[in-house]
C-alpha atoms as a PDB file:
ATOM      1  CA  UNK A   1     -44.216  15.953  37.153  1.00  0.00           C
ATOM      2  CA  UNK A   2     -46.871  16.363  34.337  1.00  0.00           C
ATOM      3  CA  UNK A   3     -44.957  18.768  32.985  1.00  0.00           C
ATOM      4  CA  UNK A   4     -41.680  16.969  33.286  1.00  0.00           C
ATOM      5  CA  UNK A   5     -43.579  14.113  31.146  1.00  0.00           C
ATOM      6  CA  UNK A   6     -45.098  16.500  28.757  1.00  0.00           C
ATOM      7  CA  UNK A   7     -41.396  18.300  28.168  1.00  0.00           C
ATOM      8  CA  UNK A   8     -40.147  14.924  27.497  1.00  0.00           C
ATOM      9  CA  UNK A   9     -42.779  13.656  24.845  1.00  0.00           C
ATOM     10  CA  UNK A  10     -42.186  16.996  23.289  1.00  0.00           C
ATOM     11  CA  UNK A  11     -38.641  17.105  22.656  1.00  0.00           C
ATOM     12  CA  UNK A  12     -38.891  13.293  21.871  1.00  0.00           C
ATOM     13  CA  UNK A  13     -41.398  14.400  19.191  1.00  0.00           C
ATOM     14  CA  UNK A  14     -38.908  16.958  17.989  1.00  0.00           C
ATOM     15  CA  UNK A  15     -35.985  14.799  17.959  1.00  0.00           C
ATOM     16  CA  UNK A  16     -38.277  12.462  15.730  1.00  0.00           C
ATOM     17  CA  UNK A  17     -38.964  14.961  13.138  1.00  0.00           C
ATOM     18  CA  UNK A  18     -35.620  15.960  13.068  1.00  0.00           C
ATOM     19  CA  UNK A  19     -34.443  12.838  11.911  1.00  0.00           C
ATOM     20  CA  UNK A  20     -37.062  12.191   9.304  1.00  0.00           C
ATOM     21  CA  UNK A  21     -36.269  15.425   8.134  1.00  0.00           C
ATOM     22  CA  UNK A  22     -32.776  14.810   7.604  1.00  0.00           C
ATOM     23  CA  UNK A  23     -33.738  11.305   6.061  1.00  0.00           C
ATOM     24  CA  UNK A  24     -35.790  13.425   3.338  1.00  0.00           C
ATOM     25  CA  UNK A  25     -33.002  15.867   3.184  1.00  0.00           C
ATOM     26  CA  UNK A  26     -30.009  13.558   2.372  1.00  0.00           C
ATOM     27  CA  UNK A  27     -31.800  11.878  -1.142  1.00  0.00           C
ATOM     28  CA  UNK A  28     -32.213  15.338  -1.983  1.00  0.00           C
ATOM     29  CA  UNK A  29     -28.902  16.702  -1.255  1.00  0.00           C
ATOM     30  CA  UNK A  30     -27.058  14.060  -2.974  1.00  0.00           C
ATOM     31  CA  UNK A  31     -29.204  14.454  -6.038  1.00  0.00           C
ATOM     32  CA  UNK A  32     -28.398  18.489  -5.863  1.00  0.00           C
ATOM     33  CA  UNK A  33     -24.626  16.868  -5.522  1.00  0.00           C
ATOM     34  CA  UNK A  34     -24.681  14.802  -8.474  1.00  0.00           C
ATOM     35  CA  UNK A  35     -26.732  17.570 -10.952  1.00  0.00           C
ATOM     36  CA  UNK A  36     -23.439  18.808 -12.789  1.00  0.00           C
ATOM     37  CA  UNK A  37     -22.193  15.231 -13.502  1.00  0.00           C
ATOM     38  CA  UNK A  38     -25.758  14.817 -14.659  1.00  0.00           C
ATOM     39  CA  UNK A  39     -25.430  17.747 -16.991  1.00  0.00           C
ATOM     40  CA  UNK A  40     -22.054  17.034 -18.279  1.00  0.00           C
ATOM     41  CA  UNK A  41     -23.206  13.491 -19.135  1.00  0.00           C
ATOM     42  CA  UNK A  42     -26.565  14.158 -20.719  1.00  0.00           C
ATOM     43  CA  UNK A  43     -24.562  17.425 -22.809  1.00  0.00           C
ATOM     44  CA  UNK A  44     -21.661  15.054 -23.740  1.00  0.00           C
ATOM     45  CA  UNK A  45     -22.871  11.894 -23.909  1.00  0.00           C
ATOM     46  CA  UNK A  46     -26.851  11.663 -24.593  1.00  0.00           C
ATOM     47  CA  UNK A  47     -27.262  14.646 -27.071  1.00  0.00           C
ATOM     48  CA  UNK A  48     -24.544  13.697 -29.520  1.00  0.00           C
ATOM     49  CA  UNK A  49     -25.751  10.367 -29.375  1.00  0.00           C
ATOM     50  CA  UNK A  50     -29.283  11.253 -29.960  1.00  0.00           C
ATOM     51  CA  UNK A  51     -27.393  13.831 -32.945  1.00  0.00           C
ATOM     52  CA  UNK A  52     -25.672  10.431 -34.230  1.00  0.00           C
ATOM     53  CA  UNK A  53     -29.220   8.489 -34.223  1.00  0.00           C
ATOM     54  CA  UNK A  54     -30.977  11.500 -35.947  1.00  0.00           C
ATOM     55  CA  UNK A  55     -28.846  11.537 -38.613  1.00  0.00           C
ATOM     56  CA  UNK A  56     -28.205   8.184 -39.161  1.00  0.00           C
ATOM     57  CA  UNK A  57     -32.405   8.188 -40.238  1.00  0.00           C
ATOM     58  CA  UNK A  58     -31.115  11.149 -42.895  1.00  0.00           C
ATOM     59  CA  UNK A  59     -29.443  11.187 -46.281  1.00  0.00           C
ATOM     60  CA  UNK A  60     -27.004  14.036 -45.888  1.00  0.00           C
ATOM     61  CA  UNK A  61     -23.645  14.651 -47.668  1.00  0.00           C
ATOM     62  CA  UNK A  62     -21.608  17.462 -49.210  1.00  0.00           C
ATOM     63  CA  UNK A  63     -23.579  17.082 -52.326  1.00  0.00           C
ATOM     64  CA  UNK A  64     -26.372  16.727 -51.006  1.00  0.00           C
ATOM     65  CA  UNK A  65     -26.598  19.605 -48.067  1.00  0.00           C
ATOM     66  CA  UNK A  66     -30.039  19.505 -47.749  1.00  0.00           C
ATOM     67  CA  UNK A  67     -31.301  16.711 -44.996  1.00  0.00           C
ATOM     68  CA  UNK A  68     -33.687  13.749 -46.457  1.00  0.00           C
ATOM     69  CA  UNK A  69     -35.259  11.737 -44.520  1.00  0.00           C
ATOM     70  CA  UNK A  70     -35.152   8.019 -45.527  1.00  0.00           C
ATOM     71  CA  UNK A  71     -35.730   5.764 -42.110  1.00  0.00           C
ATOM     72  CA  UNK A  72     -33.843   2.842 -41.550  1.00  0.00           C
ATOM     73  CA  UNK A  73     -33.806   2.233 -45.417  1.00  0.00           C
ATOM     74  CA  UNK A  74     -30.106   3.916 -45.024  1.00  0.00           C
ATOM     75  CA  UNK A  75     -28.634   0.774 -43.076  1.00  0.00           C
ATOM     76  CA  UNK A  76     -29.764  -1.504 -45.853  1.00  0.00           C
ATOM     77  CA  UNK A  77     -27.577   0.548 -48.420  1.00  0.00           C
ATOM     78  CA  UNK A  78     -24.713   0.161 -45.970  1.00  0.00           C
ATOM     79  CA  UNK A  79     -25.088  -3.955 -45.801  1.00  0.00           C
ATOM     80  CA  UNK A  80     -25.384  -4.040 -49.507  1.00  0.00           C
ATOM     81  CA  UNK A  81     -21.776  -1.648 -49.342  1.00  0.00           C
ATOM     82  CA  UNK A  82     -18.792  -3.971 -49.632  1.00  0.00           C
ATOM     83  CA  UNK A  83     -16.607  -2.207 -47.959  1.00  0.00           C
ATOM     84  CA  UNK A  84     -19.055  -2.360 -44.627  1.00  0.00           C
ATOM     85  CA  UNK A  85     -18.323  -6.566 -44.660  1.00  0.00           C
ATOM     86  CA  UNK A  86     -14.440  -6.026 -45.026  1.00  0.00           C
ATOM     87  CA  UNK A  87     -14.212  -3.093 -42.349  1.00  0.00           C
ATOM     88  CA  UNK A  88     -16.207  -5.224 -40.185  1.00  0.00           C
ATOM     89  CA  UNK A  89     -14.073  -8.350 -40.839  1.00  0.00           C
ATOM     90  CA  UNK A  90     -10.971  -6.267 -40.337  1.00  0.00           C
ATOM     91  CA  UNK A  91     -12.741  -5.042 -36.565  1.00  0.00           C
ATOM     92  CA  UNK A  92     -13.096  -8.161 -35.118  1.00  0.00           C
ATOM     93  CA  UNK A  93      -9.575  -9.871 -35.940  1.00  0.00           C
ATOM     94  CA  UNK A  94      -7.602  -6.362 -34.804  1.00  0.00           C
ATOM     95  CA  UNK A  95     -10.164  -6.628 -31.871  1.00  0.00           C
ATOM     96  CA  UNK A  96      -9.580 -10.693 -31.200  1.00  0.00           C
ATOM     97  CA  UNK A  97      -5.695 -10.912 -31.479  1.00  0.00           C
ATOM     98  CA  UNK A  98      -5.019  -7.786 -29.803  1.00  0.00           C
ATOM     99  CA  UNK A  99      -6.898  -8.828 -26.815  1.00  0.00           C
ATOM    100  CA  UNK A 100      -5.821 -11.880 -26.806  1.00  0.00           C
ATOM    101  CA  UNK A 101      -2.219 -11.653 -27.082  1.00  0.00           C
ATOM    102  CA  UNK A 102      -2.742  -8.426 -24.232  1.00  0.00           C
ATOM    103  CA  UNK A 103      -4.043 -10.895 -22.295  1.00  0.00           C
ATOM    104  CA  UNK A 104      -1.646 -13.374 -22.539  1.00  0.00           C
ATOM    105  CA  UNK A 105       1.441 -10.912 -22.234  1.00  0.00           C
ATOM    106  CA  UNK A 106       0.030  -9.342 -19.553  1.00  0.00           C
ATOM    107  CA  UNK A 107      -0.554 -12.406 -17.702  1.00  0.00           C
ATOM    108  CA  UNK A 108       2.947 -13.630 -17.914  1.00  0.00           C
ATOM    109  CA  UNK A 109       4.890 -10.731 -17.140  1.00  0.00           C
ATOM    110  CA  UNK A 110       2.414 -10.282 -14.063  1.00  0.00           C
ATOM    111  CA  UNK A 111       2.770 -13.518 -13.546  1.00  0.00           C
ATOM    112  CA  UNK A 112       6.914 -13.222 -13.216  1.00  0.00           C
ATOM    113  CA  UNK A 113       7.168  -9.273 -11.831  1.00  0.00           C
ATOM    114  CA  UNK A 114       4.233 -10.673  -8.809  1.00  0.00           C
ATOM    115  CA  UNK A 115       8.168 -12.868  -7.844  1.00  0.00           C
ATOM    116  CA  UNK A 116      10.795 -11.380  -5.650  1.00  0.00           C
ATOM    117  CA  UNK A 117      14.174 -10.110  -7.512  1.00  0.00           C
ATOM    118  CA  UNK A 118      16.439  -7.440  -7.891  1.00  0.00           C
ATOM    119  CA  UNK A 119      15.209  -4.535  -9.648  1.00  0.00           C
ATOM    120  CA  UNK A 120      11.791  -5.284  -9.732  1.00  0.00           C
ATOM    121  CA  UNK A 121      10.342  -1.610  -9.359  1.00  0.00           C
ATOM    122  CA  UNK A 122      12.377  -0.686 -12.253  1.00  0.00           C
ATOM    123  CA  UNK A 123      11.121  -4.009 -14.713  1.00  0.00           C
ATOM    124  CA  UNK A 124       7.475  -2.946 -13.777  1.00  0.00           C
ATOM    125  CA  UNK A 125       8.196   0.894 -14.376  1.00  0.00           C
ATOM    126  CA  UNK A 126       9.623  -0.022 -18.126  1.00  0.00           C
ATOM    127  CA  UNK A 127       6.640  -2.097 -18.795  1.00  0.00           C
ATOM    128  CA  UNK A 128       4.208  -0.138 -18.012  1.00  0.00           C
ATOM    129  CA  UNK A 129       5.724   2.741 -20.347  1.00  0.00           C
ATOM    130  CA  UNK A 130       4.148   1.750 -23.383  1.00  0.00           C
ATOM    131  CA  UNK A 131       0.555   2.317 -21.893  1.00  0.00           C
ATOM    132  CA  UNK A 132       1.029   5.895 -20.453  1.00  0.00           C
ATOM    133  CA  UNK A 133       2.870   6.979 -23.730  1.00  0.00           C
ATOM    134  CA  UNK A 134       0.300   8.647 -25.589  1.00  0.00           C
ATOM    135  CA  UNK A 135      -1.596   6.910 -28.653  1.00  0.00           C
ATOM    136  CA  UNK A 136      -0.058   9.581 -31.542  1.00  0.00           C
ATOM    137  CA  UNK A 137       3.370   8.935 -30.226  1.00  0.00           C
ATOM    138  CA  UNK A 138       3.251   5.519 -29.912  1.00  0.00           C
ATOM    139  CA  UNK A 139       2.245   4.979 -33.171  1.00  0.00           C
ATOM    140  CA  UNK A 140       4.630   7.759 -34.919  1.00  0.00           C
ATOM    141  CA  UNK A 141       7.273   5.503 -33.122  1.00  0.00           C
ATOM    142  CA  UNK A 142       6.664   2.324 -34.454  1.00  0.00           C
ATOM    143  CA  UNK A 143       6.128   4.231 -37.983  1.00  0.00           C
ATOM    144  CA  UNK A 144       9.581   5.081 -38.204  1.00  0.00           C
ATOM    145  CA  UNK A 145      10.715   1.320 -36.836  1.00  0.00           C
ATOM    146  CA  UNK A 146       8.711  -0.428 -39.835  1.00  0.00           C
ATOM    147  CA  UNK A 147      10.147   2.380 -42.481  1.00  0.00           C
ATOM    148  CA  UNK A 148      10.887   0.333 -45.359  1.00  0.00           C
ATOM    149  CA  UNK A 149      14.341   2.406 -46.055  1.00  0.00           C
ATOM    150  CA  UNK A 150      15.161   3.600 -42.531  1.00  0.00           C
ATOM    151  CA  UNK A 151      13.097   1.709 -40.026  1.00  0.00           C
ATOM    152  CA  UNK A 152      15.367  -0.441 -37.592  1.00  0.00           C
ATOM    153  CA  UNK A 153      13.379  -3.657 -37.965  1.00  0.00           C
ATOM    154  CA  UNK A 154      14.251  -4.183 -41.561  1.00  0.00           C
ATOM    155  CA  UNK A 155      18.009  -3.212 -40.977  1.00  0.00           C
ATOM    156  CA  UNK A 156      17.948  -5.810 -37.557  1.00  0.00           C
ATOM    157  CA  UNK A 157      16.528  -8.276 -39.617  1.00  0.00           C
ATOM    158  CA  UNK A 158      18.719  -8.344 -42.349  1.00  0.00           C
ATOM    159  CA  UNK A 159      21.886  -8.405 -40.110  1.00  0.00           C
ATOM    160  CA  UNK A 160      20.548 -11.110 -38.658  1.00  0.00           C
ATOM    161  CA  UNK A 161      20.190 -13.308 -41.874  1.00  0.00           C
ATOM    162  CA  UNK A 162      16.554 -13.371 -41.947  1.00  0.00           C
ATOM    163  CA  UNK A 163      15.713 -10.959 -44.855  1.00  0.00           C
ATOM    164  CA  UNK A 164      17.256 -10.938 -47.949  1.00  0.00           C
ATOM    165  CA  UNK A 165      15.880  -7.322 -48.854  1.00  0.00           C
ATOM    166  CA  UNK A 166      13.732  -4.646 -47.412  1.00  0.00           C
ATOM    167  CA  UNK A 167      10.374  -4.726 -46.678  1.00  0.00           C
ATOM    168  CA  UNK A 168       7.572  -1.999 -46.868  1.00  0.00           C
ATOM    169  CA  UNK A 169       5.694  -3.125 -43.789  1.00  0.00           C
ATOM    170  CA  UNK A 170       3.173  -0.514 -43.722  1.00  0.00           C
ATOM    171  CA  UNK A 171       2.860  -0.863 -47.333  1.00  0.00           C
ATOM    172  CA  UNK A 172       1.734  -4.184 -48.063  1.00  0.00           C
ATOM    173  CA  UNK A 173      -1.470  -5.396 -47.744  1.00  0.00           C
ATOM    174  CA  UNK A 174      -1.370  -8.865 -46.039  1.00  0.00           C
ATOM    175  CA  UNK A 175       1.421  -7.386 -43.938  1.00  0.00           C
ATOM    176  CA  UNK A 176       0.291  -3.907 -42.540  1.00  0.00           C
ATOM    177  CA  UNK A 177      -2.757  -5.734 -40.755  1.00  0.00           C
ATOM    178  CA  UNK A 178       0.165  -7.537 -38.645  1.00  0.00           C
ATOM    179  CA  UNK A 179       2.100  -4.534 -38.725  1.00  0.00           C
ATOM    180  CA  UNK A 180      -0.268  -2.336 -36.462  1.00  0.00           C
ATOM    181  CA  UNK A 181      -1.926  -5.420 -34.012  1.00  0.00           C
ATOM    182  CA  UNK A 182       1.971  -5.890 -33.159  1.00  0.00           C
ATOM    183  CA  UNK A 183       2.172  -2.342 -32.528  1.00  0.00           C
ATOM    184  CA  UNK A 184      -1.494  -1.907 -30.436  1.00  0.00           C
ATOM    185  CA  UNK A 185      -0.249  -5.451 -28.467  1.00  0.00           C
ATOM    186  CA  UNK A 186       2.898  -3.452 -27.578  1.00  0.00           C
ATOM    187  CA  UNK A 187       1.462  -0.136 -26.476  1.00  0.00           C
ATOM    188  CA  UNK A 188      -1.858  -1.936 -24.027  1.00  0.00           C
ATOM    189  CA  UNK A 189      -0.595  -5.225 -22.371  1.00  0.00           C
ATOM    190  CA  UNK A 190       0.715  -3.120 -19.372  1.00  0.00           C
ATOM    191  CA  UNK A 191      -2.679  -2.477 -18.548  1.00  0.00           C
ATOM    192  CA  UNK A 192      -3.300  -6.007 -18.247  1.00  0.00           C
ATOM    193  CA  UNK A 193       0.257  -6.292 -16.681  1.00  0.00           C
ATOM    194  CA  UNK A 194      -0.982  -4.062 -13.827  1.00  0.00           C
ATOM    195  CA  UNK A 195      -4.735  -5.455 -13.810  1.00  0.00           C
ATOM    196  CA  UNK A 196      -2.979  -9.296 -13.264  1.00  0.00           C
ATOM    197  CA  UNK A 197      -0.518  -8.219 -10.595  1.00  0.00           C
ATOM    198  CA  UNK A 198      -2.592  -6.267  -8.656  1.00  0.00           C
ATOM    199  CA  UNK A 199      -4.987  -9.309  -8.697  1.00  0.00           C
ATOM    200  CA  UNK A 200      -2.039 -11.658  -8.096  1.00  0.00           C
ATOM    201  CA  UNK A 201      -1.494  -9.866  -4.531  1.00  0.00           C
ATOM    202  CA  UNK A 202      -4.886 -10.974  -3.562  1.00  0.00           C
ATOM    203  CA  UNK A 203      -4.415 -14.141  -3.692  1.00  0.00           C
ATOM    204  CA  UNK A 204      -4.082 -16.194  -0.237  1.00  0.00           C
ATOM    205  CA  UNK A 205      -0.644 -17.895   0.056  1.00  0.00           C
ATOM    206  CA  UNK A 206      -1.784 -20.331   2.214  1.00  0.00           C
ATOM    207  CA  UNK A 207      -3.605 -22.039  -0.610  1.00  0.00           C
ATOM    208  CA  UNK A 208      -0.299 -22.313  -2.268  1.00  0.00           C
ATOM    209  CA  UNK A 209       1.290 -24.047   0.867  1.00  0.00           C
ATOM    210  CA  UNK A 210      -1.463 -25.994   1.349  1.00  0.00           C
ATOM    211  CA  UNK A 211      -1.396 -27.474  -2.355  1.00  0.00           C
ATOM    212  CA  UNK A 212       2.419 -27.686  -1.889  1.00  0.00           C
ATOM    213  CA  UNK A 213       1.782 -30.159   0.631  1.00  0.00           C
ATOM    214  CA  UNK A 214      -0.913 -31.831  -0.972  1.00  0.00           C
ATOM    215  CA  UNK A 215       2.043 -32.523  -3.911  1.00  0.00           C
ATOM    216  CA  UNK A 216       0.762 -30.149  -6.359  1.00  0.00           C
ATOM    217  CA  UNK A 217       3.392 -29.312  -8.710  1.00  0.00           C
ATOM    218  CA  UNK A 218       3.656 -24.981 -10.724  1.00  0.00           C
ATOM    219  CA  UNK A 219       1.216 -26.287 -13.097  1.00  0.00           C
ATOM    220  CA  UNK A 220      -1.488 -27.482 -11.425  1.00  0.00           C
ATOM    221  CA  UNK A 221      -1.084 -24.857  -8.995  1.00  0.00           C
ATOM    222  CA  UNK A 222      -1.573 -22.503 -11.680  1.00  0.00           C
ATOM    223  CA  UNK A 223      -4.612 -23.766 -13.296  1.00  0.00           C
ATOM    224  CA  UNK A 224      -6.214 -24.659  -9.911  1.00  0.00           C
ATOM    225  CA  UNK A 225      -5.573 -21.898  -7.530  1.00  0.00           C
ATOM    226  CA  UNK A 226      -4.178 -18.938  -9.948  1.00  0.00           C
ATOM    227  CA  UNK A 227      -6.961 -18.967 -12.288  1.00  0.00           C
ATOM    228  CA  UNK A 228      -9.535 -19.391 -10.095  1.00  0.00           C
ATOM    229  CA  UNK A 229      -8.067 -16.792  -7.948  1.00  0.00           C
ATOM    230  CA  UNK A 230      -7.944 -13.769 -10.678  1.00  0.00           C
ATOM    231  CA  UNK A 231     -11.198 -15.286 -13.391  1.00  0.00           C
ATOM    232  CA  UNK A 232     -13.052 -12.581 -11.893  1.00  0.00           C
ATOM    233  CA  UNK A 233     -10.252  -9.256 -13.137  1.00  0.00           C
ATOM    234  CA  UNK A 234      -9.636 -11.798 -15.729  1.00  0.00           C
ATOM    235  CA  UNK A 235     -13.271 -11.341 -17.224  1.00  0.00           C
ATOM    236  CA  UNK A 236     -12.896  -7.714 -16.572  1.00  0.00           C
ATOM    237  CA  UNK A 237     -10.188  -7.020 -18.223  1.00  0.00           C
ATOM    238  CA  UNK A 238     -10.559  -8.768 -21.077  1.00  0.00           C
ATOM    239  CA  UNK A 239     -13.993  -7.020 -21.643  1.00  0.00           C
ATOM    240  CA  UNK A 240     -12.895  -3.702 -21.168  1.00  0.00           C
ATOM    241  CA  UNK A 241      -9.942  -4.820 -23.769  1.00  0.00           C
ATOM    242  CA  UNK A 242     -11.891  -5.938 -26.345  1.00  0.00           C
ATOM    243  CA  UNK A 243     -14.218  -2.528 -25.781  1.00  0.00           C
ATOM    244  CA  UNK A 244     -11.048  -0.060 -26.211  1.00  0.00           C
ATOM    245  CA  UNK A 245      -9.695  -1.789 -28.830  1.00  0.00           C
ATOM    246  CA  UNK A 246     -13.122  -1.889 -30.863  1.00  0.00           C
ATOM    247  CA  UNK A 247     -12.929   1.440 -30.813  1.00  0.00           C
ATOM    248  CA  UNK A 248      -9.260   2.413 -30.989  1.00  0.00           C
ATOM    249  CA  UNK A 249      -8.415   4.712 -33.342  1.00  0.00           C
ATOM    250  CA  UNK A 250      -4.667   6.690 -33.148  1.00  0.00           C
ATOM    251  CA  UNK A 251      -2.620   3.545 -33.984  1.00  0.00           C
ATOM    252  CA  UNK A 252      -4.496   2.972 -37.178  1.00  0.00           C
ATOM    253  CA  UNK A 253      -4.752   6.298 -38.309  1.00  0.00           C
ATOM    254  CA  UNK A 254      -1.617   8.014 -37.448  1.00  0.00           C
ATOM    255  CA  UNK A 255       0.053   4.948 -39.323  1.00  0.00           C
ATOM    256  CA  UNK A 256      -1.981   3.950 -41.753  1.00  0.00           C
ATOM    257  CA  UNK A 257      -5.094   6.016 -42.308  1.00  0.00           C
ATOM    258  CA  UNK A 258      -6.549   2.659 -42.944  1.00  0.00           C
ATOM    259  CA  UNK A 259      -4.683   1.731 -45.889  1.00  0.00           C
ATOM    260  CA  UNK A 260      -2.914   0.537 -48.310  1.00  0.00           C
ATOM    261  CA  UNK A 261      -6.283  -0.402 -50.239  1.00  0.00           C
ATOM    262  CA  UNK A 262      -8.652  -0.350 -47.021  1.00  0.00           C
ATOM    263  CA  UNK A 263      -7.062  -3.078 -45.401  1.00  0.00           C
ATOM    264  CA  UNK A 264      -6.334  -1.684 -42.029  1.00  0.00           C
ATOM    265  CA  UNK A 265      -9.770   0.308 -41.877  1.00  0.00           C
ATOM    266  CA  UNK A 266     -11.641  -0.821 -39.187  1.00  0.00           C
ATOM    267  CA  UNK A 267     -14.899   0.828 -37.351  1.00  0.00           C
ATOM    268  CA  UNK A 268     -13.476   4.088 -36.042  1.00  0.00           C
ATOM    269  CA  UNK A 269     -10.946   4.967 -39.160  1.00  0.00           C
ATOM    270  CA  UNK A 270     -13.893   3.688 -41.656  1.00  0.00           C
ATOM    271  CA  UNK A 271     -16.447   6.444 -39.642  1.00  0.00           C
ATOM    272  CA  UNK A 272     -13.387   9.029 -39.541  1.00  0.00           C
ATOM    273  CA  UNK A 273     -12.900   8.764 -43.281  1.00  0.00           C
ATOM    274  CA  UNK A 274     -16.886   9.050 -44.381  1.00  0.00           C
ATOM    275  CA  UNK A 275     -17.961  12.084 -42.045  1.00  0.00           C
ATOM    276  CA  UNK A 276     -15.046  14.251 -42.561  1.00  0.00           C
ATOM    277  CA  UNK A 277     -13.416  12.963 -45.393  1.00  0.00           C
ATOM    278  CA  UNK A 278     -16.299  12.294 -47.975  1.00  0.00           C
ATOM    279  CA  UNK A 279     -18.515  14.648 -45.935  1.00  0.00           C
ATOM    280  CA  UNK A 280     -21.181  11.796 -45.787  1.00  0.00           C
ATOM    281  CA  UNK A 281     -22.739  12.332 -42.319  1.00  0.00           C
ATOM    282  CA  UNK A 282     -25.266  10.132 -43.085  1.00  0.00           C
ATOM    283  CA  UNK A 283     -23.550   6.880 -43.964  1.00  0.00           C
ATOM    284  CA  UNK A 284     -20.836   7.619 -40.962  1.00  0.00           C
ATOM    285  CA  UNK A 285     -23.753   8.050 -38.629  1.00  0.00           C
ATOM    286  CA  UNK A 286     -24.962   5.106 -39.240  1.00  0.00           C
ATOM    287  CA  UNK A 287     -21.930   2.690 -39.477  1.00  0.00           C
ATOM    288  CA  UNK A 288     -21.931   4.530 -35.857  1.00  0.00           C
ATOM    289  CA  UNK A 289     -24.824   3.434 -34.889  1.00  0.00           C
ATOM    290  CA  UNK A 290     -23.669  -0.449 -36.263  1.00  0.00           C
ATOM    291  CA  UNK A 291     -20.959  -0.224 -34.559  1.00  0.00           C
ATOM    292  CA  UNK A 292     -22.615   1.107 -30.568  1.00  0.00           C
ATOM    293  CA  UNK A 293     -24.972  -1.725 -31.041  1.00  0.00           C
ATOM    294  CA  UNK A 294     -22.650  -4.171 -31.719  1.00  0.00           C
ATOM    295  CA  UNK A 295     -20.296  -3.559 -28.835  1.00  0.00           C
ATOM    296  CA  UNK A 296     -23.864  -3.278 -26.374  1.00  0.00           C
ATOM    297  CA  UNK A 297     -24.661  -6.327 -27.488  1.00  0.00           C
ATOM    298  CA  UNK A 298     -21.313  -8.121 -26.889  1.00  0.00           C
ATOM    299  CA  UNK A 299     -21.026  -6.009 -23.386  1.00  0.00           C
ATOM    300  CA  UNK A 300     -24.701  -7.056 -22.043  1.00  0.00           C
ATOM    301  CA  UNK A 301     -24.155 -10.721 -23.343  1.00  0.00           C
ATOM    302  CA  UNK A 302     -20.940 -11.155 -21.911  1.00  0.00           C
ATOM    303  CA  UNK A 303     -21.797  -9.455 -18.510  1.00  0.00           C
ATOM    304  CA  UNK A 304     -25.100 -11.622 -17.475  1.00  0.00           C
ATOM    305  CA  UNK A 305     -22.573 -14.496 -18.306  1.00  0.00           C
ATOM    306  CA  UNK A 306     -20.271 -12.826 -15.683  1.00  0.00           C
ATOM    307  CA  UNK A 307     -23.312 -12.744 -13.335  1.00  0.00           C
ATOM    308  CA  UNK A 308     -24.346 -15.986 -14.086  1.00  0.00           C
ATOM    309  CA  UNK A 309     -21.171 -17.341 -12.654  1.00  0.00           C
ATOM    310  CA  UNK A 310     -21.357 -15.393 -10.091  1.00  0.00           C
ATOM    311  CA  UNK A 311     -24.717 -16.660  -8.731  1.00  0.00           C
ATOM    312  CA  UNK A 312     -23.143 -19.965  -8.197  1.00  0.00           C
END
């Protein structure tokens, strides 16, 4: 029987270390698991950022090959720049009324395809087009609709009366601006289609019922259960809208290039156009840099608000 006991304790014991062992072995098998990603992030990610950093502390250019080092003294010759102010300026309204109007697109047609009616499958398939076609083709469409010669938007417009001559769209100043926020609104609100109307689904029908018998009319139904319902993929969204389009860059450049006289460059054209354009690594770097701490700050900001709502 003493033996019987003793066996018992003993494979007890074993059993015990068994399982601590395989406590200590899962941490580091799912670290071994996770390694590559590791790798790929730190040699994709980290070290060209670090590369970006470095030589935003440098004054380097194509006439000047060899690398100075000048501290952060560069980023006050890029506030004293004029052109930094107006590429900035141009940033945040193609960044404000493209989400915006995304947003509010997106809403309503998730907002009509969450109904019941024939050939709904078919409405959401055409609207979410625009988003899956790729950036470069996209934008080489809408080139050839705001042609000033060819383009079918002058020649619908004038058949209908409301033009009295052609117009160079992409050409003009205070109109090319317009020209390619129309075009980016086009090409992203089925993303925010798709966010909505997934988020729509979610939504507990009893509460409408319930407010339906309370008296509560589209409206206030709407405002009350709707909004509420979705604030959550709302705030989502619209932060990872405002992210992308910061830091678009096919529309602009495949139509524009950032012109006609610099008034369509925003941050990523404006970084394009000094590192391999002008060859100034230097001052792209560190309109970079600018530009990553701008969006952090806007992201962390606006994501303890999200918390902060949360909590309650």
């Amino acid at each position: 029987m003493i033996n019987t006991a003793t066996n018992g304790l003993t494979d007890n014991a074993i059993a015990i270390r068994r399982k601590s062992s395989n406590k200590m072995d899962a941490p580091l098998l799912g670290f071994l698991f996770t390694v590559p990603s590791i790798v790929l992030i730190i040699v994709l990610l980290f070290i060209p950022m670090a590369n970006s950093f470095y030589l935003s502390l440098i004054d380097t250019s194509l006439t000047n090959p060899v690398p100075k080092f000048i501290g952060l003294s560069g980023f006050i010759n890029v506030f004293s720049d004029q052109n930094t102010f107006r590429v900035l300026r141009n940033s945040f309204v193609w960044t404000f009324f493209v989400a915006f109007f995304q947003f509010i697109i997106g809403l309503a047609a998730a907002l009509i395809l969450n109904r019941t009616f024939r050939g709904r499958m078919i409405a959401r398939s055409i609207i979410i087009l625009p988003w899956v076609l790729p950036g470069v083709v996209a934008a080489m469409v809408w080139r050839l609709l705001y042609d000033a010669q060819l383009g079918f938007l002058n020649n619908i417009l004038i058949r209908l009366g409301l033009l009295k001559s052609y117009i160079d769209w992409l050409g003009m100043p205070k109109l090319a601006m317009f020209a390619v926020i129309l075009t980016a609104i086009w090409k992203g609100f089925g993303f925010s289609m798709l966010m909505y109307l997934a988020a729509l689904q979610t939504v507990s029908v009893d509460q409408y019922e319930a407010s339906i018998i309370d008296g509560a009319n589209r409206v206030q139904q709407f405002f009350y259960i709707t909004i509420p319902g979705i604030s959550g993929v709302i705030r989502t969204t619209l932060l990872l809208t405002c992210i992308w389009t910061f830091n678009y860059f096919e529309i602009i450049y495949v139509m524009t290039q950032g012109g006609p006289i610099r008034s369509t460059h925003i941050a990523p054209t404006f970084i394009y156009e000094l590192a391999f354009r002008n060859f100034n690594l230097g001052d792209a770097s560190r309109f970079a840099v600018l530009s990553f701490i701008l969006v952090s700050i806007v992201s962390i900001v606006y994501i303890r608000e999200i918390k902060k709502r949360e909590s309650f």
